[in-house]
PDB file of N, CA and C in Angstrom:
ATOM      1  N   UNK A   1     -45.195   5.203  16.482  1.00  0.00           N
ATOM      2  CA  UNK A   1     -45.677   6.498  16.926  1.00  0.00           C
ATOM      3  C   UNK A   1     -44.513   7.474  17.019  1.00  0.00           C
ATOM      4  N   UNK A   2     -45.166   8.704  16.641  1.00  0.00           N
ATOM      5  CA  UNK A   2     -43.705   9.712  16.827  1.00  0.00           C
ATOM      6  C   UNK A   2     -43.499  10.094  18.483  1.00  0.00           C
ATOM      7  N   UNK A   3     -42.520  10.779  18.932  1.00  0.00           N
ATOM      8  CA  UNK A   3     -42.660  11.885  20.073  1.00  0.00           C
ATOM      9  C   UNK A   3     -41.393  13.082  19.766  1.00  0.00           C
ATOM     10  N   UNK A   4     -41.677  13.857  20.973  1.00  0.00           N
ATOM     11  CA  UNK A   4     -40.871  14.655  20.698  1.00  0.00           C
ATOM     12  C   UNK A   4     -39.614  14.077  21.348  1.00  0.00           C
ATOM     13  N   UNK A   5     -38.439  14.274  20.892  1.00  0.00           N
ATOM     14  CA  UNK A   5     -37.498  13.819  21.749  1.00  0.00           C
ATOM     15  C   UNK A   5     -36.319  15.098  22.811  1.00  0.00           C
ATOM     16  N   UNK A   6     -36.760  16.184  21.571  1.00  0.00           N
ATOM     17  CA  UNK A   6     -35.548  17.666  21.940  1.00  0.00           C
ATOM     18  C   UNK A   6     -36.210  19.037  21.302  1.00  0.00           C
ATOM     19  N   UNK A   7     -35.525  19.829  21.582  1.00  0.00           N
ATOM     20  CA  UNK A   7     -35.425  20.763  20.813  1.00  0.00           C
ATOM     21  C   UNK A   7     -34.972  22.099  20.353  1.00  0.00           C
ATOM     22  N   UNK A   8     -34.328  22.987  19.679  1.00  0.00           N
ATOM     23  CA  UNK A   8     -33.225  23.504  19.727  1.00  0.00           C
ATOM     24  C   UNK A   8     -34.106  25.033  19.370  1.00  0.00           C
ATOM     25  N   UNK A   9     -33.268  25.751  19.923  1.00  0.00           N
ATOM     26  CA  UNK A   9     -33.080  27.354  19.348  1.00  0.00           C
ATOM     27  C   UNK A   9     -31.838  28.414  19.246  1.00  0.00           C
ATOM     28  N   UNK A  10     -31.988  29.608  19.297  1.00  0.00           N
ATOM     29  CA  UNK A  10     -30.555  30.346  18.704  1.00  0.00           C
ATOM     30  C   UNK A  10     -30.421  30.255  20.340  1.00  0.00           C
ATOM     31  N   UNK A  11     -30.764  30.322  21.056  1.00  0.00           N
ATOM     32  CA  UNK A  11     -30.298  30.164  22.979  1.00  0.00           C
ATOM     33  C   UNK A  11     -30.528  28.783  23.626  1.00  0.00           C
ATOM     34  N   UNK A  12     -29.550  28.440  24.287  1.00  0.00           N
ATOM     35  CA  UNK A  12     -29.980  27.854  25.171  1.00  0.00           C
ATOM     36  C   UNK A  12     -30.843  28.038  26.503  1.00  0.00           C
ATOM     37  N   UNK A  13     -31.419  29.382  26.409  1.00  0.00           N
ATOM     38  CA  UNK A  13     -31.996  29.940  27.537  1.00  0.00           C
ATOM     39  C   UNK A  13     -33.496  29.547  26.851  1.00  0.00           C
ATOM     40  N   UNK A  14     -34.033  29.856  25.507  1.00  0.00           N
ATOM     41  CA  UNK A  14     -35.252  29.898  24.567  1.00  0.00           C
ATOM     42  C   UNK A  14     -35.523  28.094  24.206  1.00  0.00           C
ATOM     43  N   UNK A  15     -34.640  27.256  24.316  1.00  0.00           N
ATOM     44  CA  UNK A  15     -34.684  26.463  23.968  1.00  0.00           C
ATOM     45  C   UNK A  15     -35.490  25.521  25.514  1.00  0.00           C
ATOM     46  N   UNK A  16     -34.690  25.778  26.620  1.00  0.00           N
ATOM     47  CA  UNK A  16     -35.253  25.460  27.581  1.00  0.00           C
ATOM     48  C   UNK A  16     -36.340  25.876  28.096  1.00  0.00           C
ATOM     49  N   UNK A  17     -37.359  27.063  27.867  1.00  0.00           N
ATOM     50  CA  UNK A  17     -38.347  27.536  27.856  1.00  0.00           C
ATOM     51  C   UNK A  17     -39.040  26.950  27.399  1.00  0.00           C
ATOM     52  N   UNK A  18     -38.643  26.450  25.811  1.00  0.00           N
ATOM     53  CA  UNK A  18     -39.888  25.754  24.915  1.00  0.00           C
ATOM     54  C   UNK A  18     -40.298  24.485  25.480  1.00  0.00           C
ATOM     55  N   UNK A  19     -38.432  23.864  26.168  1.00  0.00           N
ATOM     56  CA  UNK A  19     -39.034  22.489  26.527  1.00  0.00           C
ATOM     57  C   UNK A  19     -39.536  22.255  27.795  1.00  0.00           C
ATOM     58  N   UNK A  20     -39.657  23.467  29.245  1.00  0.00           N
ATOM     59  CA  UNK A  20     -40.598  23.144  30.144  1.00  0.00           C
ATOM     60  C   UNK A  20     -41.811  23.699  29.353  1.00  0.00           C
ATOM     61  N   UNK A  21     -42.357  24.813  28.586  1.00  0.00           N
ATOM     62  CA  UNK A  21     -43.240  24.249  28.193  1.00  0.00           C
ATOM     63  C   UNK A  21     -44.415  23.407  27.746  1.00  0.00           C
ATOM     64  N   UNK A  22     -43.356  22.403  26.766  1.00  0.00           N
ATOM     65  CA  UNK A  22     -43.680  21.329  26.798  1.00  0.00           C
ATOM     66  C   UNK A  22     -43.516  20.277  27.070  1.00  0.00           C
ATOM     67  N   UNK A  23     -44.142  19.797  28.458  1.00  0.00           N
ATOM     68  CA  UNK A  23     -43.174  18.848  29.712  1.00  0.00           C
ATOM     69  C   UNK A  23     -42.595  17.951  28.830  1.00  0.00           C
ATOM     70  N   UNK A  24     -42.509  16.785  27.613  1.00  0.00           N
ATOM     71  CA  UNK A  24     -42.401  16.255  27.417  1.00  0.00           C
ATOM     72  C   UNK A  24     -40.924  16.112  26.537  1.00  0.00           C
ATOM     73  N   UNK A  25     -40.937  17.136  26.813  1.00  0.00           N
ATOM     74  CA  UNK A  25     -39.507  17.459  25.685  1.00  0.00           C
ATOM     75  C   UNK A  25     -38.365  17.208  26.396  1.00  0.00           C
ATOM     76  N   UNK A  26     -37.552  16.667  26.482  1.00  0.00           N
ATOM     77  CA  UNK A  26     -36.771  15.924  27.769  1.00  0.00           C
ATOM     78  C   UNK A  26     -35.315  16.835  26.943  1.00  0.00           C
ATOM     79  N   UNK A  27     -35.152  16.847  26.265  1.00  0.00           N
ATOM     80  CA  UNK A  27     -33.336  17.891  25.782  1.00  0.00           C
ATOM     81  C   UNK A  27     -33.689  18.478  25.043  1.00  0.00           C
ATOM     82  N   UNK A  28     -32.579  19.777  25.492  1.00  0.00           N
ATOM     83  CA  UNK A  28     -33.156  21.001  24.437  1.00  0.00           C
ATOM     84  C   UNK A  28     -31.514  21.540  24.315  1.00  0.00           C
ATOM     85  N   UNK A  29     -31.162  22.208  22.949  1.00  0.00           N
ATOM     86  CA  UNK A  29     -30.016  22.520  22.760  1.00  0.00           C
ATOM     87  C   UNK A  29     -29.913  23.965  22.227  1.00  0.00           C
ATOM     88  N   UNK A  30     -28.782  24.663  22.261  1.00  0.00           N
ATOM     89  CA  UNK A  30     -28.698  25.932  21.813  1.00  0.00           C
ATOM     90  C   UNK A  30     -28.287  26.337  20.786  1.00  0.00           C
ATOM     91  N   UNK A  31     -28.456  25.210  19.927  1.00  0.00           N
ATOM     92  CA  UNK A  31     -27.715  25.345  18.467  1.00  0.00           C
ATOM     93  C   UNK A  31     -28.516  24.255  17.425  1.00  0.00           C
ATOM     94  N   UNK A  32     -28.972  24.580  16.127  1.00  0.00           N
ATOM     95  CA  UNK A  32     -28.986  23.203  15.776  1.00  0.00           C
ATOM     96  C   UNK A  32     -27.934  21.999  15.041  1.00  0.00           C
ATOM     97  N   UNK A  33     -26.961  22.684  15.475  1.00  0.00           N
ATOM     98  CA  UNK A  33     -25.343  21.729  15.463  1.00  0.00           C
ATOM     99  C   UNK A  33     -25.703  20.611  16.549  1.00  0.00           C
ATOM    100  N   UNK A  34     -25.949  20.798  17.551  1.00  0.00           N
ATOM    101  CA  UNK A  34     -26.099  20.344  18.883  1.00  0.00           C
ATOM    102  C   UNK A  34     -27.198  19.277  18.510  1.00  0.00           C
ATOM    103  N   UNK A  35     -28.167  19.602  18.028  1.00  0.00           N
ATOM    104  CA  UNK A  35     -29.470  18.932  18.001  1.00  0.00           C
ATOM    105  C   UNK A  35     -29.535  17.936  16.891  1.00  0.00           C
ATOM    106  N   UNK A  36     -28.226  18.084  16.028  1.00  0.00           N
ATOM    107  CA  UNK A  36     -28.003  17.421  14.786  1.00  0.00           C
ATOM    108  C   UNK A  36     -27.133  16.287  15.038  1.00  0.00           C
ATOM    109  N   UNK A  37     -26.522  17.175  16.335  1.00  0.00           N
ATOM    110  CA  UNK A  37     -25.703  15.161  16.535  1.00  0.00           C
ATOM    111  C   UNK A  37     -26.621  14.278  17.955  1.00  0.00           C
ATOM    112  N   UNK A  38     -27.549  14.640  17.739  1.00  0.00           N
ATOM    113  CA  UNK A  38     -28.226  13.646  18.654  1.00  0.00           C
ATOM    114  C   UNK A  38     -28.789  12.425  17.853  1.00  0.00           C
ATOM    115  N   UNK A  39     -28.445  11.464  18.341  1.00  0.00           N
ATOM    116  CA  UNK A  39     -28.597  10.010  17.740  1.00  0.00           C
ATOM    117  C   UNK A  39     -30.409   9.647  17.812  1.00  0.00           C
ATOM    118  N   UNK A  40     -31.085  10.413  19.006  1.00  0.00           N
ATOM    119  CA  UNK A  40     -32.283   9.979  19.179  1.00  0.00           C
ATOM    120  C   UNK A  40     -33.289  10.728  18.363  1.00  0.00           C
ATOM    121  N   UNK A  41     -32.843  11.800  17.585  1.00  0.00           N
ATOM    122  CA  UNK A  41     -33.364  12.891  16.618  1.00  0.00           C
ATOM    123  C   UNK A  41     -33.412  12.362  15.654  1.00  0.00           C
ATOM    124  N   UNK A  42     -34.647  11.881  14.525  1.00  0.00           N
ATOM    125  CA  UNK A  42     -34.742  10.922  13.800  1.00  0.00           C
ATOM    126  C   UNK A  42     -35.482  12.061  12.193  1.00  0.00           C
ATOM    127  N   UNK A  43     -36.071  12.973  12.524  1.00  0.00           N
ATOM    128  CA  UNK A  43     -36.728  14.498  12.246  1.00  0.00           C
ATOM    129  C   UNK A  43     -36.524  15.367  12.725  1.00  0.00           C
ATOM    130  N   UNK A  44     -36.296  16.405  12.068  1.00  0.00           N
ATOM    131  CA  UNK A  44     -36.307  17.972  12.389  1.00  0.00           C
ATOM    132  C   UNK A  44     -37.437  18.706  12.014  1.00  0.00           C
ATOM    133  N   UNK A  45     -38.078  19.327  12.114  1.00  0.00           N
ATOM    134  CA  UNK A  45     -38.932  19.992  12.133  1.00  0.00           C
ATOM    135  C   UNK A  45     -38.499  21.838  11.943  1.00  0.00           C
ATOM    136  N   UNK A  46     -37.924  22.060  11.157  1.00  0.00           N
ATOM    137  CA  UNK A  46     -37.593  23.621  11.003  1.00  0.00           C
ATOM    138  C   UNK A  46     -38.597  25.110  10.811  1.00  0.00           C
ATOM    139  N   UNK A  47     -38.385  25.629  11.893  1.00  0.00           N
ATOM    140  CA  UNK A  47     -39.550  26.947  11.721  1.00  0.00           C
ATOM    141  C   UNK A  47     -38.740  27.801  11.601  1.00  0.00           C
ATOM    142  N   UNK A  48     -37.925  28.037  11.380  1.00  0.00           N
ATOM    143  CA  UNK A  48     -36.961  29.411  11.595  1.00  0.00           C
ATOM    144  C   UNK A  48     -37.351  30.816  10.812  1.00  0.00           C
ATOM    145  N   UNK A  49     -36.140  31.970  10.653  1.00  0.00           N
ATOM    146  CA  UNK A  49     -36.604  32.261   9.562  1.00  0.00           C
ATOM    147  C   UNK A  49     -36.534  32.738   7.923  1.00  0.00           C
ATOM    148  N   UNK A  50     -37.445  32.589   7.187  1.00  0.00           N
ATOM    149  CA  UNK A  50     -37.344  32.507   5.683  1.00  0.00           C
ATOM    150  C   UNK A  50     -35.775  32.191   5.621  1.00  0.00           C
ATOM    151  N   UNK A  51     -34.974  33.050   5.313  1.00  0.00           N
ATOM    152  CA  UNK A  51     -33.982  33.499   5.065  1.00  0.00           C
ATOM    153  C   UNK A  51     -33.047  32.094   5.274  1.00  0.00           C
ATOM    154  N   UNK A  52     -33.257  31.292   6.464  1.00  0.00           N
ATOM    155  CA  UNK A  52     -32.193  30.176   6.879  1.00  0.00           C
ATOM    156  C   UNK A  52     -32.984  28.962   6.448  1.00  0.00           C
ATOM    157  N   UNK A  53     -34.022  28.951   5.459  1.00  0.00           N
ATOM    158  CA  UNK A  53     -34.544  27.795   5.228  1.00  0.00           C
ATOM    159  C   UNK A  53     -33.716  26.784   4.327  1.00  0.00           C
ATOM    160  N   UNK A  54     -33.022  27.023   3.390  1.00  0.00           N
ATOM    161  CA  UNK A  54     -32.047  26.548   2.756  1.00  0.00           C
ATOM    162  C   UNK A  54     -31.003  26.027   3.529  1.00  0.00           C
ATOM    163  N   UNK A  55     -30.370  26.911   4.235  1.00  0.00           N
ATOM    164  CA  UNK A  55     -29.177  26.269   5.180  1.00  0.00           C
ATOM    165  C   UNK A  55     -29.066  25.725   6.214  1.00  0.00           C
ATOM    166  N   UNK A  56     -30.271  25.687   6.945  1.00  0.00           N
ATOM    167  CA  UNK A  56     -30.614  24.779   7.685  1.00  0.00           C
ATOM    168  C   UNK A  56     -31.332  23.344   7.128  1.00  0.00           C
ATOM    169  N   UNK A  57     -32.029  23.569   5.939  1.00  0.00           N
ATOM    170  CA  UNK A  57     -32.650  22.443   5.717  1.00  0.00           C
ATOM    171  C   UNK A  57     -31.413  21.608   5.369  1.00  0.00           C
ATOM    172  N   UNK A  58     -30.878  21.823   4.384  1.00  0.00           N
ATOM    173  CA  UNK A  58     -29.166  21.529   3.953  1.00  0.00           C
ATOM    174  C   UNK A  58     -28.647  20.738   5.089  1.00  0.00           C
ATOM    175  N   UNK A  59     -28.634  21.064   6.253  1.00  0.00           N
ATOM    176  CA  UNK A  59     -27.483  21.031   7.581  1.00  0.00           C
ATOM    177  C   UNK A  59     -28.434  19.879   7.783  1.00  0.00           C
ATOM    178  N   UNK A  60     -29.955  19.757   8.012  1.00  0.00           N
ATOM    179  CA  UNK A  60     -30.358  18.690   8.829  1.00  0.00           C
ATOM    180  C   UNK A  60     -30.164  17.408   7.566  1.00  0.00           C
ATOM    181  N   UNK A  61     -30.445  17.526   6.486  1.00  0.00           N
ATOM    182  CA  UNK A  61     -30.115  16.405   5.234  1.00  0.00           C
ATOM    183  C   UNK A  61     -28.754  16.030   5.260  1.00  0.00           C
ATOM    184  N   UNK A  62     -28.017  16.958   5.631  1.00  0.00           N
ATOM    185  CA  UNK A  62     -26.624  16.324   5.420  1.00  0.00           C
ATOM    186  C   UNK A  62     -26.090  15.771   6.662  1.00  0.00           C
ATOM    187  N   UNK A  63     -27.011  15.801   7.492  1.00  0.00           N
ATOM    188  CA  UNK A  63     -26.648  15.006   9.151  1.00  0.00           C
ATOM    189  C   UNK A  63     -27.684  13.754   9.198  1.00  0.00           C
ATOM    190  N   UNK A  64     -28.059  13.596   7.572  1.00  0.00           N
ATOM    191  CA  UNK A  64     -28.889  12.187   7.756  1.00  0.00           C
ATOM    192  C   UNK A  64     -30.349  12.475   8.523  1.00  0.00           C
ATOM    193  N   UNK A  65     -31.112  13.317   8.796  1.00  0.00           N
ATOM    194  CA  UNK A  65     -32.101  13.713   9.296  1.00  0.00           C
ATOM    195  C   UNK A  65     -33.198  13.925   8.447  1.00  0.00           C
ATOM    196  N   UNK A  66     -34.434  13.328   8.569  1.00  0.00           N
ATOM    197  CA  UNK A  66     -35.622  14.088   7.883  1.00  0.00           C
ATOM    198  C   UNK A  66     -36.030  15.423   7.955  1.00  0.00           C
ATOM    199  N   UNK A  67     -36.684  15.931   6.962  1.00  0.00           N
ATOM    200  CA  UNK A  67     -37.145  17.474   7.322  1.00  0.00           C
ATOM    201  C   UNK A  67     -38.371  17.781   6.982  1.00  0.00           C
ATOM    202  N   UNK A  68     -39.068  18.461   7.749  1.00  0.00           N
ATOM    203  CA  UNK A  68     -40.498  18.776   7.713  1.00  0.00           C
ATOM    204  C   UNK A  68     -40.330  20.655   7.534  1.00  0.00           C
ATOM    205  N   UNK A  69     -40.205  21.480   6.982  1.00  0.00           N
ATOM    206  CA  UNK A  69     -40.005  22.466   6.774  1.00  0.00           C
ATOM    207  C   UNK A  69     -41.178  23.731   6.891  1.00  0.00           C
ATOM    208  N   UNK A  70     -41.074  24.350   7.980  1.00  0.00           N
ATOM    209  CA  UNK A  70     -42.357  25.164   7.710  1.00  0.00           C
ATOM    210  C   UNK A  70     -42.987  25.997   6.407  1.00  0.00           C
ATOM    211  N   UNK A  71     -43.620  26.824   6.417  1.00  0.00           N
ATOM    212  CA  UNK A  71     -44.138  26.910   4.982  1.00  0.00           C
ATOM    213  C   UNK A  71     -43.410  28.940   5.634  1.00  0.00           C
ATOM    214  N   UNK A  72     -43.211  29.555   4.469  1.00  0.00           N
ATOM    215  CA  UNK A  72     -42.461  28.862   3.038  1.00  0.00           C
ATOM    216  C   UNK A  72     -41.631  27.433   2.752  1.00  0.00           C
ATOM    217  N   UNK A  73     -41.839  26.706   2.211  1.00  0.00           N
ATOM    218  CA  UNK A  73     -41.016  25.565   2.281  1.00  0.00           C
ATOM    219  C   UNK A  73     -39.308  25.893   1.683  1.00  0.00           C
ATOM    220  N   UNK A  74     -39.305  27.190   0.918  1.00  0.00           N
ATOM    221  CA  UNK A  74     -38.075  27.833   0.323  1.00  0.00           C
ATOM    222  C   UNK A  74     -38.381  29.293  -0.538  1.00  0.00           C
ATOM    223  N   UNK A  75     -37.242  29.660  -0.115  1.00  0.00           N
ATOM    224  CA  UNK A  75     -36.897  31.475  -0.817  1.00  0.00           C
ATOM    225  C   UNK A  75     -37.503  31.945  -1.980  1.00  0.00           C
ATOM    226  N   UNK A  76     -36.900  30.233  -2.641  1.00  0.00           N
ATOM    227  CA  UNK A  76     -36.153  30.268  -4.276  1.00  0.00           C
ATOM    228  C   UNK A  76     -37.164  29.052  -5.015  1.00  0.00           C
ATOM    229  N   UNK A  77     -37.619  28.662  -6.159  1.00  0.00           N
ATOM    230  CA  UNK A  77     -37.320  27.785  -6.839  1.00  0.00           C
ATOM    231  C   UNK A  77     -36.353  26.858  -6.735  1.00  0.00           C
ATOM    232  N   UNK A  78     -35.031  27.876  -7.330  1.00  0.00           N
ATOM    233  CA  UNK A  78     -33.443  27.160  -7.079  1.00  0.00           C
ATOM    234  C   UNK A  78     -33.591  26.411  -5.671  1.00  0.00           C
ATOM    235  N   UNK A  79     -34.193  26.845  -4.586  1.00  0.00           N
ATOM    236  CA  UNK A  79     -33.508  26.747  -3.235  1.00  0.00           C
ATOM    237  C   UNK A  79     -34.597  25.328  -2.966  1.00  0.00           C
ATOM    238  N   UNK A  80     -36.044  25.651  -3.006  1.00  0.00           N
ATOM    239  CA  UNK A  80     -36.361  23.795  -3.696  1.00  0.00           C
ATOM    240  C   UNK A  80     -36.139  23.153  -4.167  1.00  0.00           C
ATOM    241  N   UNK A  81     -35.565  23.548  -5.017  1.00  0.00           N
ATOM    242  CA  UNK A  81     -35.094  22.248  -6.040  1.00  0.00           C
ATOM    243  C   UNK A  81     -34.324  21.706  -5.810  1.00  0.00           C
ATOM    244  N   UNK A  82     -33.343  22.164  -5.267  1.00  0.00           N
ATOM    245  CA  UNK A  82     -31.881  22.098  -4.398  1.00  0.00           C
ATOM    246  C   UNK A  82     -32.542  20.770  -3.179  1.00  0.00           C
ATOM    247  N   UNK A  83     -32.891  21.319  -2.518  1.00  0.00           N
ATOM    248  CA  UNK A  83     -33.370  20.437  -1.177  1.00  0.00           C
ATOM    249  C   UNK A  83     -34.066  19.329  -1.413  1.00  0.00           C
ATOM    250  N   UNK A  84     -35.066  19.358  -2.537  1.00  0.00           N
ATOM    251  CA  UNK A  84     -35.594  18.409  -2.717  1.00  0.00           C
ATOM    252  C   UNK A  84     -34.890  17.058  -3.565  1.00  0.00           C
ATOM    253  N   UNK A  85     -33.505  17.379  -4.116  1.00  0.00           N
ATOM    254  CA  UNK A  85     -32.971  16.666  -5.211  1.00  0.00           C
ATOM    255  C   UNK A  85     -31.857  16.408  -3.843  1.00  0.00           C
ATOM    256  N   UNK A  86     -31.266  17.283  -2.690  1.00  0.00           N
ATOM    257  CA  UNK A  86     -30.305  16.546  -1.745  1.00  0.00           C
ATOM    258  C   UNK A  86     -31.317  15.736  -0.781  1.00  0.00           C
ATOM    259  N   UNK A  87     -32.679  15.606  -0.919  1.00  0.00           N
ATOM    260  CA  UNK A  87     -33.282  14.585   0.050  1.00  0.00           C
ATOM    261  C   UNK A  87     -33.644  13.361  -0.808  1.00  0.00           C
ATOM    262  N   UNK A  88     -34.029  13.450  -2.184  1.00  0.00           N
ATOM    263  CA  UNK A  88     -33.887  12.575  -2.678  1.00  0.00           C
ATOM    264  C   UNK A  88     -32.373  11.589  -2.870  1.00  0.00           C
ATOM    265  N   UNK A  89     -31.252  12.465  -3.152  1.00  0.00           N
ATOM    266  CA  UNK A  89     -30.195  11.759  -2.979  1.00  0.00           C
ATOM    267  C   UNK A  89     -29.505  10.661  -1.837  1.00  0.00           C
ATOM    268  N   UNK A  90     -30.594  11.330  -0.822  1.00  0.00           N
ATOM    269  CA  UNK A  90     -29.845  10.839   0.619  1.00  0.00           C
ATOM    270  C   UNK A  90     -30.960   9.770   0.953  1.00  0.00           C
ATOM    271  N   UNK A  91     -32.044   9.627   0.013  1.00  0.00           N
ATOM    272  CA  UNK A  91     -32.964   8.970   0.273  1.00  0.00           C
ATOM    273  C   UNK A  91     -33.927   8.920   2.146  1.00  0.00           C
ATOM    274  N   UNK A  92     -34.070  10.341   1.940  1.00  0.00           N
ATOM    275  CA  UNK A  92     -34.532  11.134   3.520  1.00  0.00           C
ATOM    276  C   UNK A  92     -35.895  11.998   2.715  1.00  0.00           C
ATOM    277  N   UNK A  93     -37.031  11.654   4.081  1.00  0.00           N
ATOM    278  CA  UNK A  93     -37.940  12.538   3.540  1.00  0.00           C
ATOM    279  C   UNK A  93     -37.817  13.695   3.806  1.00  0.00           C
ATOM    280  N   UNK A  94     -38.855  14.790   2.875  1.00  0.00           N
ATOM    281  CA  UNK A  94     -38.579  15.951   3.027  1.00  0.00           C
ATOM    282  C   UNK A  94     -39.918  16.790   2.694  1.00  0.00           C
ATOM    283  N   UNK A  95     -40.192  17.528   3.376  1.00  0.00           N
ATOM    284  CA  UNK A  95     -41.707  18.279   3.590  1.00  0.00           C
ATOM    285  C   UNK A  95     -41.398  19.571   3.841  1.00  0.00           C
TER     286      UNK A  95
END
């Protein structure tokens, strides 16, 4: 079964909002640098926007992380193809 384990935003003030929110969210970070070296973070889930979908998706693949990507899933063509050929490489799913 999944859960949530964290979850990050551009504040640590927004990030802690989301997670009393949602009682269940036990760490929340102000960066997703922060949220990328958590060992118990197994998926990312990226909503951000358009614009950082590439470089964030990038950042969570190259920290060994799955990615579930909101829709747009990318900018570009290029910028899918890209992500989808560094998740295949790393053998990490990618959505």
């Amino acid at each position: 079964s999944a859960s949530v384990v964290a979850c990050a935003a551009r504040s640590l003030e927004s990030a802690k909002q989301f997670a009393e929110k949602h009682n269940n969210v036990k760490k929340y970070y102000g960066s997703y640098d922060e949220l990328l070296n958590d060992e118990d973070v197994q998926c990312v889930y990226v909503g951000n926007v358009h614009a950082f979908r590439r470089s964030v998706g990038e950042k969570c693949l190259m920290a060994n992380k799955h990615v579930v990507l909101e829709k747009p899933f990318a900018c570009s063509r290029e910028d899918a193809e890209y992500l989808i050929s560094l998740a295949k490489e790393r053998h990490l799913f990618l959505m």
